[in-house]
Protein backbone atom coordinates (compact mmCIF):
# COMPACT_ATOMS: atom_id res chain seq x y z
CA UNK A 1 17.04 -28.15 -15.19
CA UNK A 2 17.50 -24.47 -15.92
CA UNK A 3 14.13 -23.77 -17.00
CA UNK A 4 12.48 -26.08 -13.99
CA UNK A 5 14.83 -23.43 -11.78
CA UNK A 6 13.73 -20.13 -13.15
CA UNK A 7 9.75 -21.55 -13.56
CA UNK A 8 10.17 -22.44 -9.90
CA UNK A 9 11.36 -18.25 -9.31
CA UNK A 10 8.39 -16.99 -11.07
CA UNK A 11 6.11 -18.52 -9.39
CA UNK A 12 7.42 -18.11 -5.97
CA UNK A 13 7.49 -14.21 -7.32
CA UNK A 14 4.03 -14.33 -7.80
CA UNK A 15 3.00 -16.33 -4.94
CA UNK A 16 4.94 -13.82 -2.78
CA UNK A 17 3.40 -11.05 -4.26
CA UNK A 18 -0.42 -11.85 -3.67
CA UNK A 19 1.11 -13.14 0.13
CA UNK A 20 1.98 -8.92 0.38
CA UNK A 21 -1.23 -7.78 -1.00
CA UNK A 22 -3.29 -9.95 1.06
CA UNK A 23 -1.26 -9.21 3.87
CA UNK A 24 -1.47 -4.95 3.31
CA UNK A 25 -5.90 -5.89 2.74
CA UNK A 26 -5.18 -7.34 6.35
CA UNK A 27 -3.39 -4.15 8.05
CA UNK A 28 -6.21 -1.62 6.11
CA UNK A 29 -5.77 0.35 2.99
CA UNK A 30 -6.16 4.15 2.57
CA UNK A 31 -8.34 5.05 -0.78
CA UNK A 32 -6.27 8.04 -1.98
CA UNK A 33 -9.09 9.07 -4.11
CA UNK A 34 -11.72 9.78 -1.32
CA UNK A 35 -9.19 10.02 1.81
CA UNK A 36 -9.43 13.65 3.80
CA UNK A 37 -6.77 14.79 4.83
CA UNK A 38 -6.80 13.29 8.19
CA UNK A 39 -6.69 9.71 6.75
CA UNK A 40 -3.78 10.27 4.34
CA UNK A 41 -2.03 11.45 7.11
CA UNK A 42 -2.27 7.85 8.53
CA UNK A 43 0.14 6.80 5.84
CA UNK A 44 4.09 6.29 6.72
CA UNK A 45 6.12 9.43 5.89
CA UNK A 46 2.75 11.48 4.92
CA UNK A 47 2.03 14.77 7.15
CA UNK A 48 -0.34 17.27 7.10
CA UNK A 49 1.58 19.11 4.45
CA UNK A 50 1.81 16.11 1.86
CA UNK A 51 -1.29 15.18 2.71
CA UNK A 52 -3.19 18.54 1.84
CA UNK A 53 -0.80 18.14 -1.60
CA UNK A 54 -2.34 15.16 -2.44
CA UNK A 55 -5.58 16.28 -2.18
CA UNK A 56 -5.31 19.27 -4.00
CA UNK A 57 -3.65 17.14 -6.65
CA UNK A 58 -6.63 15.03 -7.04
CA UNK A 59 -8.88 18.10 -7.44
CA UNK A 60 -6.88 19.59 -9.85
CA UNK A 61 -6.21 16.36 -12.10
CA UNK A 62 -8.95 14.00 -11.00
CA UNK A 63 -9.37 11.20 -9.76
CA UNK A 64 -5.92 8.74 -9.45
CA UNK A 65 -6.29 5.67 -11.80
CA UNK A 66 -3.00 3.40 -9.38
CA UNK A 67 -1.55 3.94 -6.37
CA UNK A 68 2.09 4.60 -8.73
CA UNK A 69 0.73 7.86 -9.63
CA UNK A 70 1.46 9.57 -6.43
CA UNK A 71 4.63 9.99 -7.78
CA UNK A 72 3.24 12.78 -9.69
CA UNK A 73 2.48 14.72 -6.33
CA UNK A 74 5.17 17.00 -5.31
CA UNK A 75 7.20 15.06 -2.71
CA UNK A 76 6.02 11.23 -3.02
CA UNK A 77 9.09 9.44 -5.45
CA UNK A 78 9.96 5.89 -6.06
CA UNK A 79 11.56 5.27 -3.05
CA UNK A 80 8.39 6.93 -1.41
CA UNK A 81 5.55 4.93 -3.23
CA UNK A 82 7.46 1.32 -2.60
CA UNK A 83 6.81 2.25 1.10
CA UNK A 84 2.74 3.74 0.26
CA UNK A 85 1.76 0.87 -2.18
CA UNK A 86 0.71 -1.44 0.58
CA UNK A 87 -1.74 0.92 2.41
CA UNK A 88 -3.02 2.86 -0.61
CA UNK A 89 -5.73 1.67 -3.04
CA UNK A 90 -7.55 3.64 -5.71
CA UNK A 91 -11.35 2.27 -5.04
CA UNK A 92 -12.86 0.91 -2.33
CA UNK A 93 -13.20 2.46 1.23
CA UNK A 94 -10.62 3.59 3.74
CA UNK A 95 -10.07 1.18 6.63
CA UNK A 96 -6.28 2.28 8.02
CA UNK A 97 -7.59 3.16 11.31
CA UNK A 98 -4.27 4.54 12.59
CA UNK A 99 -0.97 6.02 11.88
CA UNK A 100 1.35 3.76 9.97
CA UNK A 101 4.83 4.16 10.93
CA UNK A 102 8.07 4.41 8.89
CA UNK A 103 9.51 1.15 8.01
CA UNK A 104 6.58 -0.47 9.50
CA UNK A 105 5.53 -4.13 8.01
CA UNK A 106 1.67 -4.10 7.19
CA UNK A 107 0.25 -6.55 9.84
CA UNK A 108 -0.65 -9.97 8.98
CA UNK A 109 -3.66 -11.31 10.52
CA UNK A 110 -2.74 -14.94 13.33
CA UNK A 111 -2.79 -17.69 11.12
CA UNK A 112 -5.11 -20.62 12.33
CA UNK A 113 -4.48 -22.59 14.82
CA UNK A 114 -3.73 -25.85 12.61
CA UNK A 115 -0.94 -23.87 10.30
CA UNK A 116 0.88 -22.90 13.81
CA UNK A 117 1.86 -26.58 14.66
CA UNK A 118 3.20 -27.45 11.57
């Protein structure tokens, strides 16, 4: 019974987990490794200031290989990056078209009609 119980966890981890990412894909991403300044600023809690630090970062020390190594810019910790990881990704384009604000949720797109009514 135990083991049913903690299987049952792990998967409803995981499950919730690709629900997030799919959900931040949704509200737009912001590629930290080709953003200007401009679109970083779009992030929550990012402002001109951290913004410009992250870039400068990036052209100091390359390219970033995850989103968790913002934490090596100068003003982005743990508690900062929990709240960037769903609007950052490392490849791809930038499509956060505007300003994310603190504490915000990342938008989930309507689901279809037929999922409403159940």
């Amino acid at each position: 019974m135990k083991a049913r119980t903690i299987l049952t966890i792990v998967l409803m981890t995981a499950l919730a987990g690709n629900v997030v990412a799919a959900t931040a894909a949704a509200a737009g991403q912001v590629n930290v490794n080709t953003a200007s300044v401009q679109e970083l600023q779009r992030l929550p809690r990012v402002g001109p200031a951290l913004a410009q630090r992250i870039v400068e970062f990036r052209t100091a020390n390359g390219p970033f290989k995850s989103p968790d190594e913002l934490t090596r810019v100068k003003g982005i910790g743990e508690k900062s990056i929990v709240n960037l990881k769903p609007y950052v990704t490392v490849n791809g384009p930038t499509t956060l078209s505007e300003k994310v604000k603190s504490g915000q949720k990342p938008k989930a797109e309507p689901a279809p009609l037929d999922e409403r009514s159940r």
